[in-house]
C-alpha atoms as a PDB file:
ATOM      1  CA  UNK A   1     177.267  18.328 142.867  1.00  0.00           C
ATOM      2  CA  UNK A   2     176.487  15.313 144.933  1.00  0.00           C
ATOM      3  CA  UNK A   3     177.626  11.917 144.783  1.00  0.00           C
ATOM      4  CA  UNK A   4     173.850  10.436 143.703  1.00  0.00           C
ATOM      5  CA  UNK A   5     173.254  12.782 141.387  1.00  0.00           C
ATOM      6  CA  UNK A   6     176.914  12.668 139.317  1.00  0.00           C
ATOM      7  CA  UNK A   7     176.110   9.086 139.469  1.00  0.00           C
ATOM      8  CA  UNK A   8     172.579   9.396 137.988  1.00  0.00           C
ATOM      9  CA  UNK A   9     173.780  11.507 135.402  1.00  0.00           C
ATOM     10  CA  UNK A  10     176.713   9.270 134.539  1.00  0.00           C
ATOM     11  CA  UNK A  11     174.574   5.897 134.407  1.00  0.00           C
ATOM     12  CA  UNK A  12     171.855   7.995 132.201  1.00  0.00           C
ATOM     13  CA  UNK A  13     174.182   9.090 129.444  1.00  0.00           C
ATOM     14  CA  UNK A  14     175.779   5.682 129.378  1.00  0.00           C
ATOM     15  CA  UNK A  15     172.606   3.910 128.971  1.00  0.00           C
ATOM     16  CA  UNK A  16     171.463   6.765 126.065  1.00  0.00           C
ATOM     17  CA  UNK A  17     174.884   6.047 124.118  1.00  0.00           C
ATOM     18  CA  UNK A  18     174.780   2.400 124.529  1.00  0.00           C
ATOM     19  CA  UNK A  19     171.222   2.387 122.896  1.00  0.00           C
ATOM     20  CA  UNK A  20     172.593   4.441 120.328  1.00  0.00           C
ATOM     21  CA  UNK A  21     175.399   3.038 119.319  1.00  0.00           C
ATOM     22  CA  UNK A  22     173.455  -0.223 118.659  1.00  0.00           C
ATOM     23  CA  UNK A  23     170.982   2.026 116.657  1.00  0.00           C
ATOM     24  CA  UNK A  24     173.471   4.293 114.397  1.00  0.00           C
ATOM     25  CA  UNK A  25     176.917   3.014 115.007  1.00  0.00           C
ATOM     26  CA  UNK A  26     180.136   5.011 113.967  1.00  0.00           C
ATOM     27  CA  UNK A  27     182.537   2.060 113.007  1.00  0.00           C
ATOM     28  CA  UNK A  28     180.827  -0.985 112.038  1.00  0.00           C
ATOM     29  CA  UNK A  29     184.166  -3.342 112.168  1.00  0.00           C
ATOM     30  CA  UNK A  30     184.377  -5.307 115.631  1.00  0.00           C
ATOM     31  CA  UNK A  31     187.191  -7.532 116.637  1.00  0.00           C
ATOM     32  CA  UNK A  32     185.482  -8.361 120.368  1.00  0.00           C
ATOM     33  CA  UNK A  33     181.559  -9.237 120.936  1.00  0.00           C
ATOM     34  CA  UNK A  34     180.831  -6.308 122.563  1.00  0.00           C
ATOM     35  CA  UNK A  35     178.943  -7.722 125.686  1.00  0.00           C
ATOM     36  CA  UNK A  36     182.809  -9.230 126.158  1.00  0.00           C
ATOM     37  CA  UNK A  37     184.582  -6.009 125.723  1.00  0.00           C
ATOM     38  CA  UNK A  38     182.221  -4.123 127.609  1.00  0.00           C
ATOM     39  CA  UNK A  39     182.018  -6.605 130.867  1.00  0.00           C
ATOM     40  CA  UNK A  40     185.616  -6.236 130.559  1.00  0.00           C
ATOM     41  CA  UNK A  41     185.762  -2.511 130.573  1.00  0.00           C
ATOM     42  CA  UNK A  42     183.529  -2.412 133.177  1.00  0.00           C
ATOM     43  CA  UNK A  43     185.547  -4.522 135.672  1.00  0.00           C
ATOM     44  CA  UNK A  44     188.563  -1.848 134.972  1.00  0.00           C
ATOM     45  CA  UNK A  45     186.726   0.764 135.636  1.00  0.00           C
ATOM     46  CA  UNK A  46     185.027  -0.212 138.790  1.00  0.00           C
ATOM     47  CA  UNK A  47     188.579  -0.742 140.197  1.00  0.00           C
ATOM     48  CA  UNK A  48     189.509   3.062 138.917  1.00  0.00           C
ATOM     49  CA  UNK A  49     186.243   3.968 140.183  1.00  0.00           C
ATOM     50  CA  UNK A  50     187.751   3.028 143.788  1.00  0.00           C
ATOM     51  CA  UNK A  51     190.634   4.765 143.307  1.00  0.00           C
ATOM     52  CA  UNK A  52     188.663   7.586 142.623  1.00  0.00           C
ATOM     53  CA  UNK A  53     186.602   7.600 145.229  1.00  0.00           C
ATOM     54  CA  UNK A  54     189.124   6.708 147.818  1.00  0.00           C
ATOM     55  CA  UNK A  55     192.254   8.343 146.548  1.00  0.00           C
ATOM     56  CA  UNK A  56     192.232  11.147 144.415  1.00  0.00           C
ATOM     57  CA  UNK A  57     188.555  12.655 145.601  1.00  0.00           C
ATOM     58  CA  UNK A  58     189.843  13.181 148.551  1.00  0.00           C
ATOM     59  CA  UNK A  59     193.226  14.881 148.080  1.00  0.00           C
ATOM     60  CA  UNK A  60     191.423  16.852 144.996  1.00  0.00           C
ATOM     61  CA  UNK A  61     188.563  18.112 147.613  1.00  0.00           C
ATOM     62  CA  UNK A  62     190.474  18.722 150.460  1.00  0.00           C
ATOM     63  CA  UNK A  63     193.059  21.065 148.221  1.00  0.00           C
ATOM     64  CA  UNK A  64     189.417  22.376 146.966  1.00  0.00           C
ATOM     65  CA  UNK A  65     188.433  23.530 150.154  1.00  0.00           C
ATOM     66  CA  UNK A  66     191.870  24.941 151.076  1.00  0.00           C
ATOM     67  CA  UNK A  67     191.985  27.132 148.181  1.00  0.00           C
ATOM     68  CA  UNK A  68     188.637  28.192 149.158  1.00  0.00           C
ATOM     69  CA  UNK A  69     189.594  28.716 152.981  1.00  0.00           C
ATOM     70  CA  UNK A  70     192.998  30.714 151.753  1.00  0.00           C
ATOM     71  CA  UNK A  71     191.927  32.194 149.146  1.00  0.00           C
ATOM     72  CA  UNK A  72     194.574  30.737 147.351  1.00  0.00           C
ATOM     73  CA  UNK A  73     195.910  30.571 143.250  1.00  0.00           C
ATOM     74  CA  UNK A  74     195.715  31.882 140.496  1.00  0.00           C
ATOM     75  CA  UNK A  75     191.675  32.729 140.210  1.00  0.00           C
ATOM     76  CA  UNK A  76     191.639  33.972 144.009  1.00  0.00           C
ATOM     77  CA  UNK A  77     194.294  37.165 143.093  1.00  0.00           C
ATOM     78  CA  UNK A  78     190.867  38.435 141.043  1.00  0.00           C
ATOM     79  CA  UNK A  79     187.554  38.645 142.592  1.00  0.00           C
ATOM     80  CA  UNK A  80     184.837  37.430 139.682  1.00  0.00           C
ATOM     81  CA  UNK A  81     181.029  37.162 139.905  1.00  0.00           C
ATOM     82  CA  UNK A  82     180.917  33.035 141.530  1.00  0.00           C
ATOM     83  CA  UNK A  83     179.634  31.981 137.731  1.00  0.00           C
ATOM     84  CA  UNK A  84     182.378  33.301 135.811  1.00  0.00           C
ATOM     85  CA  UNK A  85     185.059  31.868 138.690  1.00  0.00           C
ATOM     86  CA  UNK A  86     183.135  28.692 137.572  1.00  0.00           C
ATOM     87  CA  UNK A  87     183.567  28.769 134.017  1.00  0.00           C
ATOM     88  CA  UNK A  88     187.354  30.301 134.342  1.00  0.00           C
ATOM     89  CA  UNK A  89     188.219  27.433 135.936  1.00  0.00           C
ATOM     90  CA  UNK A  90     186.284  24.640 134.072  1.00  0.00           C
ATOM     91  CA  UNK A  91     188.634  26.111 131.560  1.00  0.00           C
ATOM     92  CA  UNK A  92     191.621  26.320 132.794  1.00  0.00           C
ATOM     93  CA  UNK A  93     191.388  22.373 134.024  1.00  0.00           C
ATOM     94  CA  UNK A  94     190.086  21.663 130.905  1.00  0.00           C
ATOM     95  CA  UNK A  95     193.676  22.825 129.608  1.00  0.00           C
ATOM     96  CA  UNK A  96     196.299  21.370 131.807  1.00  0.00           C
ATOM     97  CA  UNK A  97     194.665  18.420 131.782  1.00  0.00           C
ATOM     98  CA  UNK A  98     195.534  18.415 127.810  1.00  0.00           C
ATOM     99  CA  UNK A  99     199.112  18.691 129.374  1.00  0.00           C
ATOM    100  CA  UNK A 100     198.668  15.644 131.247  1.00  0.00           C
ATOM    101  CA  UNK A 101     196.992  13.641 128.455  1.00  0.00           C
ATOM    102  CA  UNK A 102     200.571  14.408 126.402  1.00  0.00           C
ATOM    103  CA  UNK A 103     202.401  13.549 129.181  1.00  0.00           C
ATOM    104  CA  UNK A 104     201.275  10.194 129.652  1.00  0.00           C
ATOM    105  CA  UNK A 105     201.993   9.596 126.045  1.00  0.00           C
ATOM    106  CA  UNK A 106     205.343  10.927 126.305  1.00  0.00           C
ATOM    107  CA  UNK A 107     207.045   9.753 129.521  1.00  0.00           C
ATOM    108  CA  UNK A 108     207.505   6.284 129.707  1.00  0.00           C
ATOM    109  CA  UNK A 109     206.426   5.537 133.170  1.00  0.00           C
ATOM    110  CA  UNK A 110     203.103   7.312 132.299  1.00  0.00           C
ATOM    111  CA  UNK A 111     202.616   5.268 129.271  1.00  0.00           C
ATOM    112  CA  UNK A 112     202.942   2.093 130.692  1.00  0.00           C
ATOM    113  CA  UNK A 113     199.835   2.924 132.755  1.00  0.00           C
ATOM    114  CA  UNK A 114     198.223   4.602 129.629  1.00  0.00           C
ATOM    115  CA  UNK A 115     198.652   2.093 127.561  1.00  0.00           C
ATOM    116  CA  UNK A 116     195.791  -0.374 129.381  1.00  0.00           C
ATOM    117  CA  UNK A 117     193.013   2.138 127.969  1.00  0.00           C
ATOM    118  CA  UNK A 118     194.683   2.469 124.157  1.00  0.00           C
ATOM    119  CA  UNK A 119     195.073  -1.229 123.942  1.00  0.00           C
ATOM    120  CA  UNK A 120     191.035  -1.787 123.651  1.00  0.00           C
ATOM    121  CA  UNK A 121     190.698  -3.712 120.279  1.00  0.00           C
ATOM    122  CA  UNK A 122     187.264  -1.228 119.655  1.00  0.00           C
ATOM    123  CA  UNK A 123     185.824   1.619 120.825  1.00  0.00           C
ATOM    124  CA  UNK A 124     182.626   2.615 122.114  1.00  0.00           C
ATOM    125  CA  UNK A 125     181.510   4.573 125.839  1.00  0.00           C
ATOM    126  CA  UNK A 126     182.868   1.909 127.924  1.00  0.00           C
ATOM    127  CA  UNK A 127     186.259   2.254 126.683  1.00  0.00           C
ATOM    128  CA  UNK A 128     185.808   5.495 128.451  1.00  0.00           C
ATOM    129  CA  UNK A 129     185.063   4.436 131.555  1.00  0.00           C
ATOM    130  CA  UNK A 130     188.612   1.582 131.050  1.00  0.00           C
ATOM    131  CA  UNK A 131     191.257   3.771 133.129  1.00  0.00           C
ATOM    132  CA  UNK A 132     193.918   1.857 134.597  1.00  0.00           C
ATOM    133  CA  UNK A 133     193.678   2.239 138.307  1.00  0.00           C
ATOM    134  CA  UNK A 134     197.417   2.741 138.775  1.00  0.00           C
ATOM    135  CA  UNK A 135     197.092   5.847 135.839  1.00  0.00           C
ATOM    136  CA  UNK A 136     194.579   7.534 138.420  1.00  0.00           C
ATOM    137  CA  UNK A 137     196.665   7.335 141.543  1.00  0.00           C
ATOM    138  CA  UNK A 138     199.907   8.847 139.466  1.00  0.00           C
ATOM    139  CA  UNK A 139     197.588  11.179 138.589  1.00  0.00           C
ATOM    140  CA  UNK A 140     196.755  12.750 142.107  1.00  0.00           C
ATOM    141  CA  UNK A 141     199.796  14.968 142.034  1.00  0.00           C
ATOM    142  CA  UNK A 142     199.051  16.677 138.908  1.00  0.00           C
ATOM    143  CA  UNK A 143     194.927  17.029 139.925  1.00  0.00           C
ATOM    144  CA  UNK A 144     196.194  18.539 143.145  1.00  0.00           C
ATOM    145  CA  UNK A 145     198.320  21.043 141.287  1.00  0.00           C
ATOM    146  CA  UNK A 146     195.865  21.789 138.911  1.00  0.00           C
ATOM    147  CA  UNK A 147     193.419  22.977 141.966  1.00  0.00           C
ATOM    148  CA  UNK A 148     195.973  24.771 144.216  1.00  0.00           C
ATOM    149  CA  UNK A 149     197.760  26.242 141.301  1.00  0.00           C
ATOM    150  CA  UNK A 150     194.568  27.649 139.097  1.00  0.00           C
ATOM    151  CA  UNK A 151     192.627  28.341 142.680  1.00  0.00           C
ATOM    152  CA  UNK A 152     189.862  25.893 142.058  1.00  0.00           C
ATOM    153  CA  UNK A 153     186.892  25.605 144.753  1.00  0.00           C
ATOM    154  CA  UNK A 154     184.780  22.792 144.951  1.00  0.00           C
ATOM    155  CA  UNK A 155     182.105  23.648 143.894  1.00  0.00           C
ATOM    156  CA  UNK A 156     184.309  24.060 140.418  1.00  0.00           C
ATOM    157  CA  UNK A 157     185.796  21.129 140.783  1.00  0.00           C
ATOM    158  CA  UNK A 158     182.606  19.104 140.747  1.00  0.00           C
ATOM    159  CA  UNK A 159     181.443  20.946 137.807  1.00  0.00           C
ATOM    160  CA  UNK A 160     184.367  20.409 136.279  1.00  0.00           C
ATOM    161  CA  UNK A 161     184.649  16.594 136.847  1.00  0.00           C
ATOM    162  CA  UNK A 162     180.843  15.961 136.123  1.00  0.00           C
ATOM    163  CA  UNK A 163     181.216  17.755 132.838  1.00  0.00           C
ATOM    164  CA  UNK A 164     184.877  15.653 132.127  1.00  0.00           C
ATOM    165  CA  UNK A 165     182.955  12.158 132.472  1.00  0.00           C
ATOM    166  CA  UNK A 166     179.969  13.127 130.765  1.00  0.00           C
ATOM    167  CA  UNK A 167     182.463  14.312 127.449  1.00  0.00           C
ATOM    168  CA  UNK A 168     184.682  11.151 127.635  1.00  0.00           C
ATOM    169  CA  UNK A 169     181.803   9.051 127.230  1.00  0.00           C
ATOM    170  CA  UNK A 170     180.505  10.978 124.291  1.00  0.00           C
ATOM    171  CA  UNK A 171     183.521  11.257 122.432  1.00  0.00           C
ATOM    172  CA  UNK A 172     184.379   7.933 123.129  1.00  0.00           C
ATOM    173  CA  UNK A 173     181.202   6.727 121.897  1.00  0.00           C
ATOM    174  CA  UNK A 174     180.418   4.840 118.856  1.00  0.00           C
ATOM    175  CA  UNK A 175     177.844   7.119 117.588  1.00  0.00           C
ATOM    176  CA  UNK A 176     177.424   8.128 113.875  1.00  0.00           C
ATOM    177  CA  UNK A 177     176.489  11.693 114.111  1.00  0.00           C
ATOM    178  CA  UNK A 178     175.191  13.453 111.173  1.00  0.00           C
ATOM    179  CA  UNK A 179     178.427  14.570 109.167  1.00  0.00           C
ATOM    180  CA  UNK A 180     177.675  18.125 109.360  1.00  0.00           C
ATOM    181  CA  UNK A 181     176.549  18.491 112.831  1.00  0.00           C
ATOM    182  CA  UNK A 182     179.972  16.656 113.725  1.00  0.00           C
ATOM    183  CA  UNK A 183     181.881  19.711 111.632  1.00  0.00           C
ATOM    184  CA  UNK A 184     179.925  22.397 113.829  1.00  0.00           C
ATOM    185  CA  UNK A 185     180.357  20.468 117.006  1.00  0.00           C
ATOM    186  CA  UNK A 186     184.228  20.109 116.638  1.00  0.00           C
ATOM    187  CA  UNK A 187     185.061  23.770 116.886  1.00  0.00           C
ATOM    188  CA  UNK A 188     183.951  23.194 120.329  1.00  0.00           C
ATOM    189  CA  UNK A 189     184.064  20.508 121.643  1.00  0.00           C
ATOM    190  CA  UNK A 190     185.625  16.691 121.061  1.00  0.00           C
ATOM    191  CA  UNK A 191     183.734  14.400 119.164  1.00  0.00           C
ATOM    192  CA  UNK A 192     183.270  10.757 118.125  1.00  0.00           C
ATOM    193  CA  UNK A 193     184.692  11.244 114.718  1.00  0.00           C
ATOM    194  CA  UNK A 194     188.134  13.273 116.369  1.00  0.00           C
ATOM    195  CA  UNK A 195     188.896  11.051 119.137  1.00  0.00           C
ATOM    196  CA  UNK A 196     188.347   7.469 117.380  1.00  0.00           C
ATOM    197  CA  UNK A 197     191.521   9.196 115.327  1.00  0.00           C
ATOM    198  CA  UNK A 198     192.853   9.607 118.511  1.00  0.00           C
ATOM    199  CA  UNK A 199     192.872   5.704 118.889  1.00  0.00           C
ATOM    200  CA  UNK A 200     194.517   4.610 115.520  1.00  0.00           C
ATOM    201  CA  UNK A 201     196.901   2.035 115.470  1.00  0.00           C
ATOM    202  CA  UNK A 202     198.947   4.898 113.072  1.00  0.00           C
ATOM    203  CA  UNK A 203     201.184   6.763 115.478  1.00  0.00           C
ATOM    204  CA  UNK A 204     200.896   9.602 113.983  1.00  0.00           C
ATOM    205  CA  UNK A 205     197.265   9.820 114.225  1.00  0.00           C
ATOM    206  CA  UNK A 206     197.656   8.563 117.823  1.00  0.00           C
ATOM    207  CA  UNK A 207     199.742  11.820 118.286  1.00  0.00           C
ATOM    208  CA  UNK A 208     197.052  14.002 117.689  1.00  0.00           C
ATOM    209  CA  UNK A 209     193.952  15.104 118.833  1.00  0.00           C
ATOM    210  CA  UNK A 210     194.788  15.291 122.718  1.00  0.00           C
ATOM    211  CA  UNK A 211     191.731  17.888 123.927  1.00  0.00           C
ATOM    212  CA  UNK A 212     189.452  16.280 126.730  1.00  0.00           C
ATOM    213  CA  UNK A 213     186.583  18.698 126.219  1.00  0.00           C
ATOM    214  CA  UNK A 214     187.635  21.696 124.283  1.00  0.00           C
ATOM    215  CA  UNK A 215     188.727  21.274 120.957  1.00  0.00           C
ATOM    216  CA  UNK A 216     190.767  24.779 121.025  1.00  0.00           C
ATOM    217  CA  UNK A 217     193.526  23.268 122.352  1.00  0.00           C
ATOM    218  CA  UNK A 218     194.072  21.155 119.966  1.00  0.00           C
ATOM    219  CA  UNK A 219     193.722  24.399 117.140  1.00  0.00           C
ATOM    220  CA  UNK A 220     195.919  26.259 119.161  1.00  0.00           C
ATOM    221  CA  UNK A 221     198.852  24.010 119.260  1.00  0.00           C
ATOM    222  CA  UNK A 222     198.763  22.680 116.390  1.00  0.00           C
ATOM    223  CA  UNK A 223     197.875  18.693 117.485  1.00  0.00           C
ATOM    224  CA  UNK A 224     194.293  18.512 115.533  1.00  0.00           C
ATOM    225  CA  UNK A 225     193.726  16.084 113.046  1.00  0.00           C
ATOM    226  CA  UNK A 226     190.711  15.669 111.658  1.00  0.00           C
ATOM    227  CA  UNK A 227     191.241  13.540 107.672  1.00  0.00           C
ATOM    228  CA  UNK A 228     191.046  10.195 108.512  1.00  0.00           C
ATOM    229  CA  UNK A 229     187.868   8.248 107.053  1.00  0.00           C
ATOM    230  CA  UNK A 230     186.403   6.451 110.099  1.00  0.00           C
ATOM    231  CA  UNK A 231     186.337   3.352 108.126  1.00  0.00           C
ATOM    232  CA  UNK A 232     189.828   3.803 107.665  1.00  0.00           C
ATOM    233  CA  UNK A 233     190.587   3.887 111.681  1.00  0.00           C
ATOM    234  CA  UNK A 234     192.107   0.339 113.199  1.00  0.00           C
ATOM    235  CA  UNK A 235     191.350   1.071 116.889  1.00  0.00           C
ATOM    236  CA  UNK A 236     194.128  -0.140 119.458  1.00  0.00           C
ATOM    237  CA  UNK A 237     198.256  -0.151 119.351  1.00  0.00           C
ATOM    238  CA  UNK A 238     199.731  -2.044 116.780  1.00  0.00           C
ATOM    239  CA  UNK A 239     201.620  -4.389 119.169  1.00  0.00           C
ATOM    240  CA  UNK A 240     198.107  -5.920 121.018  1.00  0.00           C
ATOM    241  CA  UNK A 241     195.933  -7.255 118.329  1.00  0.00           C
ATOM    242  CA  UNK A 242     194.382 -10.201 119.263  1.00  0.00           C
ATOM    243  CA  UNK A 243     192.197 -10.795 122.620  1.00  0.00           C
ATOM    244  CA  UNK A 244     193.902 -12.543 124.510  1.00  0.00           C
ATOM    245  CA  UNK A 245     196.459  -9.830 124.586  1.00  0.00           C
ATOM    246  CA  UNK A 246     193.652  -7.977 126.374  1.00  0.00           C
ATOM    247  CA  UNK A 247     191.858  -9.907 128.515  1.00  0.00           C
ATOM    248  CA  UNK A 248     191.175  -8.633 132.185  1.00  0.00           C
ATOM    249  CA  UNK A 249     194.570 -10.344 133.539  1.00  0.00           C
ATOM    250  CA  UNK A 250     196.080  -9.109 130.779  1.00  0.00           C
ATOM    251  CA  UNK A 251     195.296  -5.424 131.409  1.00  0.00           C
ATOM    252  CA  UNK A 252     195.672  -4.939 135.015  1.00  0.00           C
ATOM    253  CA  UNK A 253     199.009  -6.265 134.503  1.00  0.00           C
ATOM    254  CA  UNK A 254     200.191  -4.172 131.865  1.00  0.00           C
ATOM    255  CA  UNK A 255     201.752  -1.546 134.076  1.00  0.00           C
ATOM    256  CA  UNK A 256     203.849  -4.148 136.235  1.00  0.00           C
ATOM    257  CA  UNK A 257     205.221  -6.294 133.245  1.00  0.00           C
ATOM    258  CA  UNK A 258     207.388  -6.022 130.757  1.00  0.00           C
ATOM    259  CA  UNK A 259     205.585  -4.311 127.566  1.00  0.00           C
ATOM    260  CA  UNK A 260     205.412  -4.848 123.970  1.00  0.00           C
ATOM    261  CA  UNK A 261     207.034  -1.782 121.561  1.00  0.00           C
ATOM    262  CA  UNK A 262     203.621  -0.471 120.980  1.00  0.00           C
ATOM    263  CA  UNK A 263     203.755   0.799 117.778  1.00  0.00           C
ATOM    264  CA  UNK A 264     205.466  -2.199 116.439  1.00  0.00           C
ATOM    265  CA  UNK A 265     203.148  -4.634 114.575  1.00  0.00           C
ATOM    266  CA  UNK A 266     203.778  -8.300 115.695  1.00  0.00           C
ATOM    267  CA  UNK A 267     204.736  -9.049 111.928  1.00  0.00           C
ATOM    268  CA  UNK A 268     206.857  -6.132 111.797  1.00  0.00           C
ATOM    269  CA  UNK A 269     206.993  -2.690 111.191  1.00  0.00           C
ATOM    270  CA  UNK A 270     205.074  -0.074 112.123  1.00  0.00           C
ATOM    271  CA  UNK A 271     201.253   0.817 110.730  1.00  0.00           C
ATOM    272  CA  UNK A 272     200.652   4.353 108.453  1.00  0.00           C
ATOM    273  CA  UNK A 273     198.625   6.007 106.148  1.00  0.00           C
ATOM    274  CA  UNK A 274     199.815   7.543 102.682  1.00  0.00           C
ATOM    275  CA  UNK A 275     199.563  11.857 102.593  1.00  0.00           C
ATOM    276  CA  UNK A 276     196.148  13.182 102.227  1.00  0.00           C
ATOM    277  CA  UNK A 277     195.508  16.663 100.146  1.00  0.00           C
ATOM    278  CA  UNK A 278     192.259  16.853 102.167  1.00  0.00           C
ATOM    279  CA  UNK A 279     193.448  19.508 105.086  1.00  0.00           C
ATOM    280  CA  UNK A 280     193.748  18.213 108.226  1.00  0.00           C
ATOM    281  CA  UNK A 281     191.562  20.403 109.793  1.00  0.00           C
ATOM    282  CA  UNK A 282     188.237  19.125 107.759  1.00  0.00           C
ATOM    283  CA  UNK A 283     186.423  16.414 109.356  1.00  0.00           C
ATOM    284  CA  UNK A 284     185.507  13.423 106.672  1.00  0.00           C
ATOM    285  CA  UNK A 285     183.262  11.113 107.186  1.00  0.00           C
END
């Protein structure tokens, strides 16, 4: 897929859930202005934009076009039909990178990096695009594995990571869907609705919901959480809840300084939510 045309594709779908969110929005409460928030997230993500482009693109391709020259992992033992290679693999990344979404809530050097796109006070598409750049350099070890390991060309890997962006900006969005449509979409794929849950200030809410693109990953193991009212959801970590704890400075830093507990309130104690009979597996509203 070339470069101009992920691009054009990215920029449309931003532009289409921007408009929307303005038009039908998801969670109404705002603790930024989000012209602020979204300059902001912007200027983070043109940084992990670079590091994209001039760091892990490059390893991720040339391991692309190695496995492609060997014949080399996992897919390249079986011969399939080019499409189904395709979609095998789309799947496949789609699944360790659920792995590495757990890991960098789990390991504390991963975190630290993490943290800069959870601390984001709301959430709409450009808190999608708010990556620390240091999280996607760490990352290049695990994306190369992920290629060499599965046997990932690149014409797979471009699919994949066209269809990646495209999905974080949708279920990062701030888009009221119709209620029902939501329910149908989320035995598929990640939604609005599941991954603002994802965001809660309640850590064990945080803990949940860790699927990129698939939701059966989430089903499978046992992580989905789906009960939470939206109105109910206080975006960000307990620990950074005013703006100037996330200004620009503030986030690039993050990483390199020494960090809050995050799921410590600055009051004290630690945010959560009283049991719900409603099963966790049924999406409310």
């Amino acid at each position: 897929m070339p470069v101009w045309l992920r691009t054009t594709l990215a920029v449309g779908v931003f532009g289409l859930l921007f408009w929307l969110e303005s038009r039908r929005p998801l969670r109404h409460r705002k603790v930024e202005a989000k012209l602020t928030r979204n300059v902001r997230n912007l200027a983070v993500a043109a940084l992990a934009a670079g590091t994209l482009q001039f760091v892990e693109r490059p390893v991720a391709t040339s391991f692309a076009e190695f496995v492609e020259a060997r014949e080399y992992g996992l897919l390249k033992t079986v011969q399939l039909p080019q499409w189904l290679e395709i979609v095998v693999a789309v799947i496949l990344l789609d699944y360790t990178l659920y792995w590495w979404h757990v890991l960098t809530h789990r390991i504390p050097i991963l975190w630290r990096f993490h943290v800069a796109h959870h601390v984001d006070l709301d959430m709409d598409a450009s808190t999608a695009l708010r990556f620390h750049f240091g999280e996607l350099a760490v990352s290049v070890p695990w994306r190369a594995a992920q290629v060499v390991v599965i046997g990932v060309s690149p014409l797979a890997l471009s699919v994949w990571q066209g269809l990646l962006l495209i999905s974080i900006m949708f279920h990062h969005s701030n888009v009221r869907l119709p209620l029902e449509l939501e329910r149908w979409l989320n035995f598929l794929v990640v939604t609005p609705r599941m991954h603002g849950i994802h965001h809660s200030t309640v850590p064990e809410e945080s803990s949940s919901n860790w699927s990129s693109g698939l939701t059966v990953w989430d089903w499978l193991h046992g992580t989905l959480r789906l009960n939470v009212p939206q109105n109910e959801v206080v975006i960000g970590l307990p620990a950074y809840r005013q703006p100037m704890d996330v200004g620009l400075i503030e986030v690039l830093k993050m990483p390199f300084s020494t960090q809050r507990p995050s799921w410590q309130l600055p009051e004290g104690g630690t945010p959560s939510r009283p049991e719900t009979v409603v099963s966790a597996e049924r999406l409310l509203a």
